[in-house]
N, C-alpha and C. Protein backbone atom coordinates (compact mmCIF):
# COMPACT_ATOMS: atom_id res chain seq x y z
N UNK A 1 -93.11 -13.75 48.01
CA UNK A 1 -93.04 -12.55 47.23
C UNK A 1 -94.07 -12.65 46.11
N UNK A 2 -94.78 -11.43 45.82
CA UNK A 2 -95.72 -11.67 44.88
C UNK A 2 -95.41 -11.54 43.63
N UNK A 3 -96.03 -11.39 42.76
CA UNK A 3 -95.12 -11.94 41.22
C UNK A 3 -95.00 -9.88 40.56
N UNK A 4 -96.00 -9.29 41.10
CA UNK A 4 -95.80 -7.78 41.02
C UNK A 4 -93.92 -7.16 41.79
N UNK A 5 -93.97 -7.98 42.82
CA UNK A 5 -92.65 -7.31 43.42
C UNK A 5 -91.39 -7.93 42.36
N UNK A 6 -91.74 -9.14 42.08
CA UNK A 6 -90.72 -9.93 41.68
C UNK A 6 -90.20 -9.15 40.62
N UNK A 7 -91.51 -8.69 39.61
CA UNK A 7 -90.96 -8.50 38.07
C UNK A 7 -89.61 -7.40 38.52
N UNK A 8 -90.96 -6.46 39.83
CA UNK A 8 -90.23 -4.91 39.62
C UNK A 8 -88.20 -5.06 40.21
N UNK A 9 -88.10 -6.10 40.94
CA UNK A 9 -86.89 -6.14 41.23
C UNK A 9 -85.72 -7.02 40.54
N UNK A 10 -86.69 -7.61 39.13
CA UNK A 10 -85.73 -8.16 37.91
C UNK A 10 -85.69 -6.89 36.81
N UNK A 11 -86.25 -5.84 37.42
CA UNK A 11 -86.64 -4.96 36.04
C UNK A 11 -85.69 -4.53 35.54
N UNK A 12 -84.24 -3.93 36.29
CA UNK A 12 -83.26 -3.68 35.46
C UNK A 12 -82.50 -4.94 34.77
N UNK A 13 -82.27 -5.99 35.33
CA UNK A 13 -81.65 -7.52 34.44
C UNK A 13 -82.39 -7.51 33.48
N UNK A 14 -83.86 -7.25 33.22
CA UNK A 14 -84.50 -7.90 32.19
C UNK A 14 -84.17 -6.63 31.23
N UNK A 15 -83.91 -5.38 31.77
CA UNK A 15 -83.81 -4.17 30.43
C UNK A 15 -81.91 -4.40 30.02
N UNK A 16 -81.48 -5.05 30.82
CA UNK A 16 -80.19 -5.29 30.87
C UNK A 16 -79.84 -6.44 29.69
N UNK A 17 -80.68 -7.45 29.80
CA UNK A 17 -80.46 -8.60 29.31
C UNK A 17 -81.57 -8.07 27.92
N UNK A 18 -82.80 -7.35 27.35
CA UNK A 18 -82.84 -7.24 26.40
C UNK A 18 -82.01 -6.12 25.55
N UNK A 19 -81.38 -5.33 26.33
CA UNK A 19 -80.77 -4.63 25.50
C UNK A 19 -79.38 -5.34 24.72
N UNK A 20 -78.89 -6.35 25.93
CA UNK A 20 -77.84 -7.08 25.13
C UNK A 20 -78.21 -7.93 24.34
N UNK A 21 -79.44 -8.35 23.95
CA UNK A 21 -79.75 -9.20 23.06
C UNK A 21 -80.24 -8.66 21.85
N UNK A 22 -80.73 -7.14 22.01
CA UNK A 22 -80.95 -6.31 20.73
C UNK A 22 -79.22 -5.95 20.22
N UNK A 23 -78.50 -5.88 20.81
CA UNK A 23 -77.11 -5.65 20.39
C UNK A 23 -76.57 -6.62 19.72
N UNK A 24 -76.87 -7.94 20.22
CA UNK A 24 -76.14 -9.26 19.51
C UNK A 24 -77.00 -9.54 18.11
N UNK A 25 -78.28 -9.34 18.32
CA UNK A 25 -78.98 -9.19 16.93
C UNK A 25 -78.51 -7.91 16.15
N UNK A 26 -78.21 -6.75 16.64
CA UNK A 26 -77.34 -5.48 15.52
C UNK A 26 -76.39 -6.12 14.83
N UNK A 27 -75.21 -6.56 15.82
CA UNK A 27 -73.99 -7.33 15.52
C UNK A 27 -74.31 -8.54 14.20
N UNK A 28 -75.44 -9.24 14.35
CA UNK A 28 -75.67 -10.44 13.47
C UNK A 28 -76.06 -9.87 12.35
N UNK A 29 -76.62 -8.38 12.29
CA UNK A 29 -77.21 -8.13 11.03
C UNK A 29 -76.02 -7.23 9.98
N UNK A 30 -74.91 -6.73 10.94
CA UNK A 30 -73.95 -6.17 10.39
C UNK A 30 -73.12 -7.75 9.80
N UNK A 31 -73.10 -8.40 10.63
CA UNK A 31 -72.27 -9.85 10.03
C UNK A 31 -73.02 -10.06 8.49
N UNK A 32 -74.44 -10.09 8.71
CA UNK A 32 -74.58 -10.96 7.35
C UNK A 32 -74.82 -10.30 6.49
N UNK A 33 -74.73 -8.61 6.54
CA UNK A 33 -74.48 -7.83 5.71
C UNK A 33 -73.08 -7.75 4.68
N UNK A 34 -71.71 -8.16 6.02
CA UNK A 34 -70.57 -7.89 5.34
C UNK A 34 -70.16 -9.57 4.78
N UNK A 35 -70.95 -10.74 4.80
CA UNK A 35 -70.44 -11.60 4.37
C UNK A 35 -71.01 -11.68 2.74
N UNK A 36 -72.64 -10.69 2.91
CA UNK A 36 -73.22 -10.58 1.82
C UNK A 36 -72.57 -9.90 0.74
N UNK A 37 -71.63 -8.73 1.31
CA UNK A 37 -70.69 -7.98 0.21
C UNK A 37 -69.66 -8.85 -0.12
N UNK A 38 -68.99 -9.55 0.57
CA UNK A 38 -67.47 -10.23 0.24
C UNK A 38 -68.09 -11.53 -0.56
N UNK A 39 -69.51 -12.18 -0.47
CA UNK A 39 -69.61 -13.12 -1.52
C UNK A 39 -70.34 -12.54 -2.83
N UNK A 40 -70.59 -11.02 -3.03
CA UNK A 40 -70.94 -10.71 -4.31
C UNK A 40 -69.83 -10.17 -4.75
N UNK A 41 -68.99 -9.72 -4.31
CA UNK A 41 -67.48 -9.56 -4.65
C UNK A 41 -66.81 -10.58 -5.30
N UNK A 42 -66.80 -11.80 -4.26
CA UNK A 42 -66.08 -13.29 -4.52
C UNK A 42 -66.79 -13.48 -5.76
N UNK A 43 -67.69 -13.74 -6.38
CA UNK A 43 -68.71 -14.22 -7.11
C UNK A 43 -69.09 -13.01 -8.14
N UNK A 44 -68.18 -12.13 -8.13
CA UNK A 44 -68.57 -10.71 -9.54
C UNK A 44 -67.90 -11.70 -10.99
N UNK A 45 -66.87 -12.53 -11.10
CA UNK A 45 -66.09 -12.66 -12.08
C UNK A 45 -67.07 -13.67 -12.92
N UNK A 46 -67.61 -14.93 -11.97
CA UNK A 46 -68.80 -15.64 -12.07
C UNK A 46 -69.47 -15.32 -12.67
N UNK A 47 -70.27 -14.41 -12.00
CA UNK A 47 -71.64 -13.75 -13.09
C UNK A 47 -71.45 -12.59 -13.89
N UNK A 48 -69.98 -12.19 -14.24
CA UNK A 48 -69.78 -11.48 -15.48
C UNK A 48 -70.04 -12.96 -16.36
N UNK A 49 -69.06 -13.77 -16.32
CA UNK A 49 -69.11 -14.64 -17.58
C UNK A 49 -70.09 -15.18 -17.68
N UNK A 50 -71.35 -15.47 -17.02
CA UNK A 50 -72.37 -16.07 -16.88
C UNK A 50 -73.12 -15.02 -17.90
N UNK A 51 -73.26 -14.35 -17.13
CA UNK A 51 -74.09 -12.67 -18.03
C UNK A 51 -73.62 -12.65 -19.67
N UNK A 52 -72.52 -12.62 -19.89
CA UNK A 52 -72.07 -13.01 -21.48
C UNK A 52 -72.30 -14.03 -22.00
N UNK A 53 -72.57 -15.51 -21.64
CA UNK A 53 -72.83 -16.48 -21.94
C UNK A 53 -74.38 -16.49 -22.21
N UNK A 54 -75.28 -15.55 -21.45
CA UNK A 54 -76.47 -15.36 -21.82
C UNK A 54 -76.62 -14.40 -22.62
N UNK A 55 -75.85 -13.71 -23.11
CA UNK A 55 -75.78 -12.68 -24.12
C UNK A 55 -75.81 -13.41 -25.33
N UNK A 56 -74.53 -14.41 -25.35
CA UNK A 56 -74.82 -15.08 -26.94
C UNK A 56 -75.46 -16.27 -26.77
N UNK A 57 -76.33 -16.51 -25.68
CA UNK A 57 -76.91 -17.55 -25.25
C UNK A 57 -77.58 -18.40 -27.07
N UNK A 58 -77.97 -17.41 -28.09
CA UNK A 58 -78.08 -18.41 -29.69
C UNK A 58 -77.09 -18.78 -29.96
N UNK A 59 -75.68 -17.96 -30.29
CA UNK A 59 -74.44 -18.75 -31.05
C UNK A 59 -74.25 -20.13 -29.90
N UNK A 60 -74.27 -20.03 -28.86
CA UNK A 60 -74.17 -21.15 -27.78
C UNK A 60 -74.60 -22.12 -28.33
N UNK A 61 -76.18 -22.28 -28.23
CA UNK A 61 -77.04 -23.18 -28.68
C UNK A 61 -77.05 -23.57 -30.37
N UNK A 62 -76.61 -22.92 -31.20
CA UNK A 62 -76.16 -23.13 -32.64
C UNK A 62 -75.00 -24.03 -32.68
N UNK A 63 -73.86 -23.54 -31.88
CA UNK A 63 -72.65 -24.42 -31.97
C UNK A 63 -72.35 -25.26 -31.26
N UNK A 64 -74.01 -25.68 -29.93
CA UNK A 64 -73.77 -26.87 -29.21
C UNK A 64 -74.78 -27.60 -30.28
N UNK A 65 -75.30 -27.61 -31.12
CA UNK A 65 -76.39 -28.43 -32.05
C UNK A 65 -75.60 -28.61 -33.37
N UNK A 66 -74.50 -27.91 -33.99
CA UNK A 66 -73.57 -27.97 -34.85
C UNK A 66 -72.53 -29.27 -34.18
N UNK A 67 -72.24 -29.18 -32.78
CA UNK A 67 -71.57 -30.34 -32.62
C UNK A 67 -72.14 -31.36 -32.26
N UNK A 68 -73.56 -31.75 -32.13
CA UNK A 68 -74.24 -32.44 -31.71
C UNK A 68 -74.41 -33.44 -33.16
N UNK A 69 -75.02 -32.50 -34.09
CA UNK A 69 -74.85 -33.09 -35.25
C UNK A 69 -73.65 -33.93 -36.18
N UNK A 70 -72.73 -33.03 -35.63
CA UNK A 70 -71.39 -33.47 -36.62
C UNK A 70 -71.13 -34.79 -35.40
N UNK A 71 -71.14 -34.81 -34.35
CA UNK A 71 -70.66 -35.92 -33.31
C UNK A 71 -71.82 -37.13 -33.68
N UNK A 72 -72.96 -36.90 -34.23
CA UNK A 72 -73.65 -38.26 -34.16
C UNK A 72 -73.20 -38.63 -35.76
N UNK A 73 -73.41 -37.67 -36.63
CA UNK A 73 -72.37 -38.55 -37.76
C UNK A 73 -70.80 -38.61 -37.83
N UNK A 74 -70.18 -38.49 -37.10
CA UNK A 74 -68.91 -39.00 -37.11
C UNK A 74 -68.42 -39.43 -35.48
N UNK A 75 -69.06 -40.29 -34.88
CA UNK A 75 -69.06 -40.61 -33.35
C UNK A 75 -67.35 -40.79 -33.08
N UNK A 76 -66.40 -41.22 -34.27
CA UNK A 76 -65.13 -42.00 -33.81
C UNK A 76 -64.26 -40.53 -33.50
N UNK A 77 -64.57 -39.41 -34.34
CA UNK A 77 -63.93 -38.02 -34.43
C UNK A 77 -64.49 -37.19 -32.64
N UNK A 78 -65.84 -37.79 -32.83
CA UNK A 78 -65.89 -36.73 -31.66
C UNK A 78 -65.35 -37.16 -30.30
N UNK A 79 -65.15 -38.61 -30.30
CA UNK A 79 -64.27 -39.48 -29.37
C UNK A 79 -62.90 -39.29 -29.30
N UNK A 80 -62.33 -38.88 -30.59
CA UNK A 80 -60.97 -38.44 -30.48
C UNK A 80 -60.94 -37.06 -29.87
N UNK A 81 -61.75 -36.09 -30.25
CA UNK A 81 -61.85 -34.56 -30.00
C UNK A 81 -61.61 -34.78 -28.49
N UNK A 82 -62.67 -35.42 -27.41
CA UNK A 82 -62.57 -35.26 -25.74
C UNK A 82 -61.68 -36.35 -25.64
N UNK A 83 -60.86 -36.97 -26.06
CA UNK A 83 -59.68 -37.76 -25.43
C UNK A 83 -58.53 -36.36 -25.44
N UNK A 84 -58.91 -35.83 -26.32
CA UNK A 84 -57.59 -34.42 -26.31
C UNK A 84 -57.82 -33.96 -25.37
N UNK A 85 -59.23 -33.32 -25.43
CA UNK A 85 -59.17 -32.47 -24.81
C UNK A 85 -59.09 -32.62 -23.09
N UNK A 86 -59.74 -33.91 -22.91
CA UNK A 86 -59.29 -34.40 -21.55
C UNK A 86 -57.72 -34.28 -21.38
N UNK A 87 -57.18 -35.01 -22.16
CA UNK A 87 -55.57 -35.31 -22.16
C UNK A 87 -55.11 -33.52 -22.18
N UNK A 88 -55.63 -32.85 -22.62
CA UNK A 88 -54.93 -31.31 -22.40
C UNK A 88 -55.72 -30.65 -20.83
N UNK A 89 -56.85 -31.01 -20.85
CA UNK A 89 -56.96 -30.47 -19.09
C UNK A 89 -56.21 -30.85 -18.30
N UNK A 90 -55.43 -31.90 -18.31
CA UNK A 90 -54.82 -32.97 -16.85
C UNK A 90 -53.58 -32.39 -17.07
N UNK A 91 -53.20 -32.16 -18.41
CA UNK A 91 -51.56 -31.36 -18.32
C UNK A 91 -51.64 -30.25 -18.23
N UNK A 92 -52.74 -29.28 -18.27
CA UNK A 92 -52.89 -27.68 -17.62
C UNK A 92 -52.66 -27.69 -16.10
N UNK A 93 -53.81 -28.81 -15.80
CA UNK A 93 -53.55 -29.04 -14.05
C UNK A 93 -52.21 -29.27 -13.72
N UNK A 94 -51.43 -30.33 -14.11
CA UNK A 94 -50.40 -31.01 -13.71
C UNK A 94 -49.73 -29.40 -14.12
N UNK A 95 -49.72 -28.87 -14.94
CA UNK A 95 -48.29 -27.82 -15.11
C UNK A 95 -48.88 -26.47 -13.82
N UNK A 96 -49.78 -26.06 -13.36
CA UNK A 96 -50.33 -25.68 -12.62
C UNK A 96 -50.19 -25.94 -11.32
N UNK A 97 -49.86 -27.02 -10.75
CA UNK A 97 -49.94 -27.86 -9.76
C UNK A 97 -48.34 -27.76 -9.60
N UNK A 98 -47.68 -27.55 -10.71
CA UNK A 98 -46.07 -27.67 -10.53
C UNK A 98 -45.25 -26.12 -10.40
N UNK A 99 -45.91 -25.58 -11.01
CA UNK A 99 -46.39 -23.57 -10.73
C UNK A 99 -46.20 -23.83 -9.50
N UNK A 100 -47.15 -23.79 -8.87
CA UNK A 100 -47.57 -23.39 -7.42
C UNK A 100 -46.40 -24.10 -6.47
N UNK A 101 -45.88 -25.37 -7.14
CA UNK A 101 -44.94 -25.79 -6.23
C UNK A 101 -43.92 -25.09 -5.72
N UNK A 102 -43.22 -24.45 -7.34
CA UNK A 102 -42.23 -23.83 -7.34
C UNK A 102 -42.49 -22.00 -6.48
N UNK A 103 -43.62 -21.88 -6.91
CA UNK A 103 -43.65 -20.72 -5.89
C UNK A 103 -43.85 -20.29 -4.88
């Protein structure tokens, strides 16, 4: 068979087989469209607070250099400050963790 007869008697499989493959590419572009909405959704609360944090992005940087300062002259205070405050994250978790049990 010559390669002229051949094509013409694959010709409907091959319009067969690209049309299903333009379909599975539609399908893929609707997918990563709707995963694209549900992670700017997931991720709106994120970059609100992010967006405000660059809003006062100076008081930020004022009162991370205010504690920078006060922590290198008083190193024993600012060591007490994150033992709290560690010691108060682990009992937010732990009471959190005991929340969820009960519910």
């Amino acid at each position: 068979m010559t390669r002229r007869a051949s094509d013409r008697s694959n010709g409907l499989s091959r319009e067969q087989r690209k049309a299903e493959l333009i379909a599975a590419i539609e399908q893929q572009r609707i997918d990563i469209l709707v995963a694209g909405e549900r992670w700017r959704h997931t991720s709106a609360s994120l970059d609100g607070g992010w967006q405000q944090l660059k809003r006062y992005r100076g008081l930020v940087y004022l009162a991370g250099g205010a504690l920078l300062v006060g922590g290198a002259r008083h190193p024993s205070s600012l060591i007490r400050v994150a033992k709290r405050l560690v010691a108060g994250g682990l009992l937010l978790d732990r009471a959190r963790r005991i929340l969820q049990q009960l519910s």
